[in-house]
C-alpha atoms as a PDB file:
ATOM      1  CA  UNK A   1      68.616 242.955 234.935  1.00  0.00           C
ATOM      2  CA  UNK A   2      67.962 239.540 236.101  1.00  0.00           C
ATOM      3  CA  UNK A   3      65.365 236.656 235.616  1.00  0.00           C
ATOM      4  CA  UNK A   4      63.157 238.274 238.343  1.00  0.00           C
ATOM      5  CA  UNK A   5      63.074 241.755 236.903  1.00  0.00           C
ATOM      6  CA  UNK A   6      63.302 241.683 233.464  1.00  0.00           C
ATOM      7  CA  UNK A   7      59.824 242.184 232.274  1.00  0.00           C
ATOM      8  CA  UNK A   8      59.277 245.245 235.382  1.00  0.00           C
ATOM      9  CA  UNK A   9      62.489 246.992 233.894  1.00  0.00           C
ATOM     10  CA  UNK A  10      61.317 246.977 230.041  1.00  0.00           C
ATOM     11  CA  UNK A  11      57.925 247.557 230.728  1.00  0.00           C
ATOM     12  CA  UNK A  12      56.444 250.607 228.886  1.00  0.00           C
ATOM     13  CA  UNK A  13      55.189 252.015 232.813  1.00  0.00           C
ATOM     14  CA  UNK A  14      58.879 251.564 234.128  1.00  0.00           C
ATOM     15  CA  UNK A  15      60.283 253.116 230.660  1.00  0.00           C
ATOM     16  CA  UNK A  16      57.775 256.343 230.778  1.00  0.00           C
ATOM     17  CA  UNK A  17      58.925 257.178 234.962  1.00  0.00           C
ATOM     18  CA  UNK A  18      62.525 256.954 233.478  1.00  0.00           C
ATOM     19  CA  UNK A  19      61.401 259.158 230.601  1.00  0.00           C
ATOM     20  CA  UNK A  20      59.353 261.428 233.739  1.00  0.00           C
ATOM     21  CA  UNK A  21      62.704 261.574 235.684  1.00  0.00           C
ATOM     22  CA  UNK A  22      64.926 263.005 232.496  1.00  0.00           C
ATOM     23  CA  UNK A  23      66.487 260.002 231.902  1.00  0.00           C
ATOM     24  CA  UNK A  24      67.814 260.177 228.097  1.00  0.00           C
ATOM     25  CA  UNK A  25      69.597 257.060 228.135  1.00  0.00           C
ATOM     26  CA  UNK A  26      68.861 253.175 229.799  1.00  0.00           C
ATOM     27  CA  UNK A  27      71.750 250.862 229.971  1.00  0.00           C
ATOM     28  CA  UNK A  28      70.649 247.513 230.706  1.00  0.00           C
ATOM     29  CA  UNK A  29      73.138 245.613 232.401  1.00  0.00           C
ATOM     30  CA  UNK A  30      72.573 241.571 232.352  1.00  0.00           C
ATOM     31  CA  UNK A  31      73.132 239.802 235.915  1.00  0.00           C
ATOM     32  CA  UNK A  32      76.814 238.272 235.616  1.00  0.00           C
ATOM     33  CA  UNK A  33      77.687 236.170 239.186  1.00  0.00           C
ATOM     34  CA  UNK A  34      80.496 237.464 240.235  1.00  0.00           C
ATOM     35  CA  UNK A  35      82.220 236.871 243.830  1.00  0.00           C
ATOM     36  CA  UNK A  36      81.458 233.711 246.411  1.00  0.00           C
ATOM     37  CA  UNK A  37      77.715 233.877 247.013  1.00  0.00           C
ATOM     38  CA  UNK A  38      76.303 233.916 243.283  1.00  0.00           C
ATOM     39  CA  UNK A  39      72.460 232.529 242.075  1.00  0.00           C
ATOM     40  CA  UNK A  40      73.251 231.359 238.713  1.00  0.00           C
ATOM     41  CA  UNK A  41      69.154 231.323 238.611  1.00  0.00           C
ATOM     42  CA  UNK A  42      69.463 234.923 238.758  1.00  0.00           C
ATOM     43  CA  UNK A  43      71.072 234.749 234.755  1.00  0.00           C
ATOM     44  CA  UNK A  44      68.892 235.679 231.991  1.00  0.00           C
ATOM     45  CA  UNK A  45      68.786 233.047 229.738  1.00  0.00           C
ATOM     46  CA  UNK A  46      69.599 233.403 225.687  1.00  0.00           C
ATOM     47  CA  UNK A  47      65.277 233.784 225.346  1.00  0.00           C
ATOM     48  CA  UNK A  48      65.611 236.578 227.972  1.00  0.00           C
ATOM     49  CA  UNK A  49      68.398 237.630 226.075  1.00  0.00           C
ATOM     50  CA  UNK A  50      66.564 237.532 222.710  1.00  0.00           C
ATOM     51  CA  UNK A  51      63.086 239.623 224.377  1.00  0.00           C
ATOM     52  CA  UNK A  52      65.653 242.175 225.418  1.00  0.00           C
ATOM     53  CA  UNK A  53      67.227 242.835 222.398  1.00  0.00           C
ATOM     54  CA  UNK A  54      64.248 242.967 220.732  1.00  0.00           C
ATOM     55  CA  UNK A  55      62.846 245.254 223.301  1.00  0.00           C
ATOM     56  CA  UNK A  56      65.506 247.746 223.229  1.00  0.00           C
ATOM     57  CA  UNK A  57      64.907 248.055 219.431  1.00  0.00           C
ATOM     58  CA  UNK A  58      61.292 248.988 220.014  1.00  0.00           C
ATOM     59  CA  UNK A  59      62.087 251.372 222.514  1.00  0.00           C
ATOM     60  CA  UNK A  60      64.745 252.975 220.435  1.00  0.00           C
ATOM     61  CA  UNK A  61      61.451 253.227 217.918  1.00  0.00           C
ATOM     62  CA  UNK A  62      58.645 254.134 219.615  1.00  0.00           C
ATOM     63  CA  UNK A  63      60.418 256.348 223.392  1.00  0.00           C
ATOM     64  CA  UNK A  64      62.895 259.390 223.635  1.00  0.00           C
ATOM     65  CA  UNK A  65      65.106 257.377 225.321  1.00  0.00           C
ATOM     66  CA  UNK A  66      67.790 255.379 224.004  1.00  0.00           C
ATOM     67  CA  UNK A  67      68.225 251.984 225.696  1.00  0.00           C
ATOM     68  CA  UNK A  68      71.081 250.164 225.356  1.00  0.00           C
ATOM     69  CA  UNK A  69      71.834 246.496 225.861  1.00  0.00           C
ATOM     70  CA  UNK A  70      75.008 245.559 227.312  1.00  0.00           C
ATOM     71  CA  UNK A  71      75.154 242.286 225.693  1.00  0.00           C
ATOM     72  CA  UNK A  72      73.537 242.650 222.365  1.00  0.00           C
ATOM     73  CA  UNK A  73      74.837 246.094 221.540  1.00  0.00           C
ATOM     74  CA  UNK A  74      78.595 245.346 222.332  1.00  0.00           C
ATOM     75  CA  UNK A  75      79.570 245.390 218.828  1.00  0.00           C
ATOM     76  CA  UNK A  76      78.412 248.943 218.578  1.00  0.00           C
ATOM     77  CA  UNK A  77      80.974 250.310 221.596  1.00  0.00           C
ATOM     78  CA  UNK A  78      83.659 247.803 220.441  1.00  0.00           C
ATOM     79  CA  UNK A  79      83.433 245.082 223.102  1.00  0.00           C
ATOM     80  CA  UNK A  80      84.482 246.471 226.395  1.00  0.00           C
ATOM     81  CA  UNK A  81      84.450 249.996 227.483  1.00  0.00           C
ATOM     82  CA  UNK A  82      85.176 249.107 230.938  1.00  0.00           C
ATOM     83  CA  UNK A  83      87.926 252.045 232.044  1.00  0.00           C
ATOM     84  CA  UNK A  84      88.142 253.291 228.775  1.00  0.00           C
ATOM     85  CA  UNK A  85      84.455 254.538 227.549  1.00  0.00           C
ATOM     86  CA  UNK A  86      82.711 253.182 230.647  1.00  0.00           C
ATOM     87  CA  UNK A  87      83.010 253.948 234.388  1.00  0.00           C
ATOM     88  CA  UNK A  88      80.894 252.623 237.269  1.00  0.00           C
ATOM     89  CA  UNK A  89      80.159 254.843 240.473  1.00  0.00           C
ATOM     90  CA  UNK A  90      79.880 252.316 243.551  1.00  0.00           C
ATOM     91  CA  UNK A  91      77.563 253.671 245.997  1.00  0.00           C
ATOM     92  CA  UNK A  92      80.691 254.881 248.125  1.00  0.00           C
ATOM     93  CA  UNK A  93      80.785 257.750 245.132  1.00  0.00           C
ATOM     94  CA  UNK A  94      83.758 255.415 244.060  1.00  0.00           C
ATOM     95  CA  UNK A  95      85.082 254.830 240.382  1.00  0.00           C
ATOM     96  CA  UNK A  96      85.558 251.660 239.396  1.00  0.00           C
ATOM     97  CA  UNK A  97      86.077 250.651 235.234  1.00  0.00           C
ATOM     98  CA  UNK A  98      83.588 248.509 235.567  1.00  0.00           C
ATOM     99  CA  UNK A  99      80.233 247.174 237.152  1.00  0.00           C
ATOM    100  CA  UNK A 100      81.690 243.512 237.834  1.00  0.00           C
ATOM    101  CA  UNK A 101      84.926 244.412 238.621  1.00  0.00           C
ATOM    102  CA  UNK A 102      85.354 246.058 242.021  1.00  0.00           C
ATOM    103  CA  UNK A 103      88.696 247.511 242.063  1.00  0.00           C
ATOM    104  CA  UNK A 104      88.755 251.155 243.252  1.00  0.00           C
ATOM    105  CA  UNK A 105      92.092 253.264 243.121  1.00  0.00           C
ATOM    106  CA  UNK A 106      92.032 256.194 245.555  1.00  0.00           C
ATOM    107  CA  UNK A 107      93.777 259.519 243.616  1.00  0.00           C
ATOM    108  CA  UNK A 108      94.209 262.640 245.988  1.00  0.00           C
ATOM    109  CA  UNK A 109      93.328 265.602 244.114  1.00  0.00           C
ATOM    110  CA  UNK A 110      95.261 268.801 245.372  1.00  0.00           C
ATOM    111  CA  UNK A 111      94.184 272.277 244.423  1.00  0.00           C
ATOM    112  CA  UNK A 112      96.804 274.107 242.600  1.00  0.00           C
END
């Protein structure tokens, strides 16, 4: 979620397709620049931050669908879950622990 999306991606139109879809759960996942080539205008700032906490309560109120928000509801998972409750696909099909970390270890599997 960034500045520029934030009210499309908690709106009750984009919230009822996820709903359509099957969705059962939204995580929303606050822009955090990472790497060389970051727009720090991008960053939701703490009102942003505010609206979306309150809008994830009213979803969890009024939609079957329960929205999570990365940075207000870290107390309920115990801080980070990167690796541990947590994993990120990259759109390789890679795991990675986590969204802003992109370190990928390659396991073979063999068939036994």
């Amino acid at each position: 979620m960034t500045t520029r999306n934030i009210e499309t991606v908690t709106s009750n139109r984009f919230i009822e397709f996820m709903i359509e879809k099957g969705a059962v759960i939204g995580w929303y996942f606050l822009y955090i620049p990472v790497g060389n080539n970051y727009d720090l205008s991008l960053m939701p700032d703490a009102n942003q931050r505010l609206y979306l906490k309150e809008k994830v309560q009213e979803i969890r109120q009024t939609k079957p669908l329960f929205a999570i928000d990365f940075w207000s509801d870290a107390p309920f998972v115990i801080g980070c879950i990167a690796g541990n409750r947590y994993i990120h696909i990259n759109h390789k099909g890679d795991i990675e622990p986590c969204i802003f970390t992109h370190f990928v270890q390659k396991i073979s599997m063999i068939a036994q």
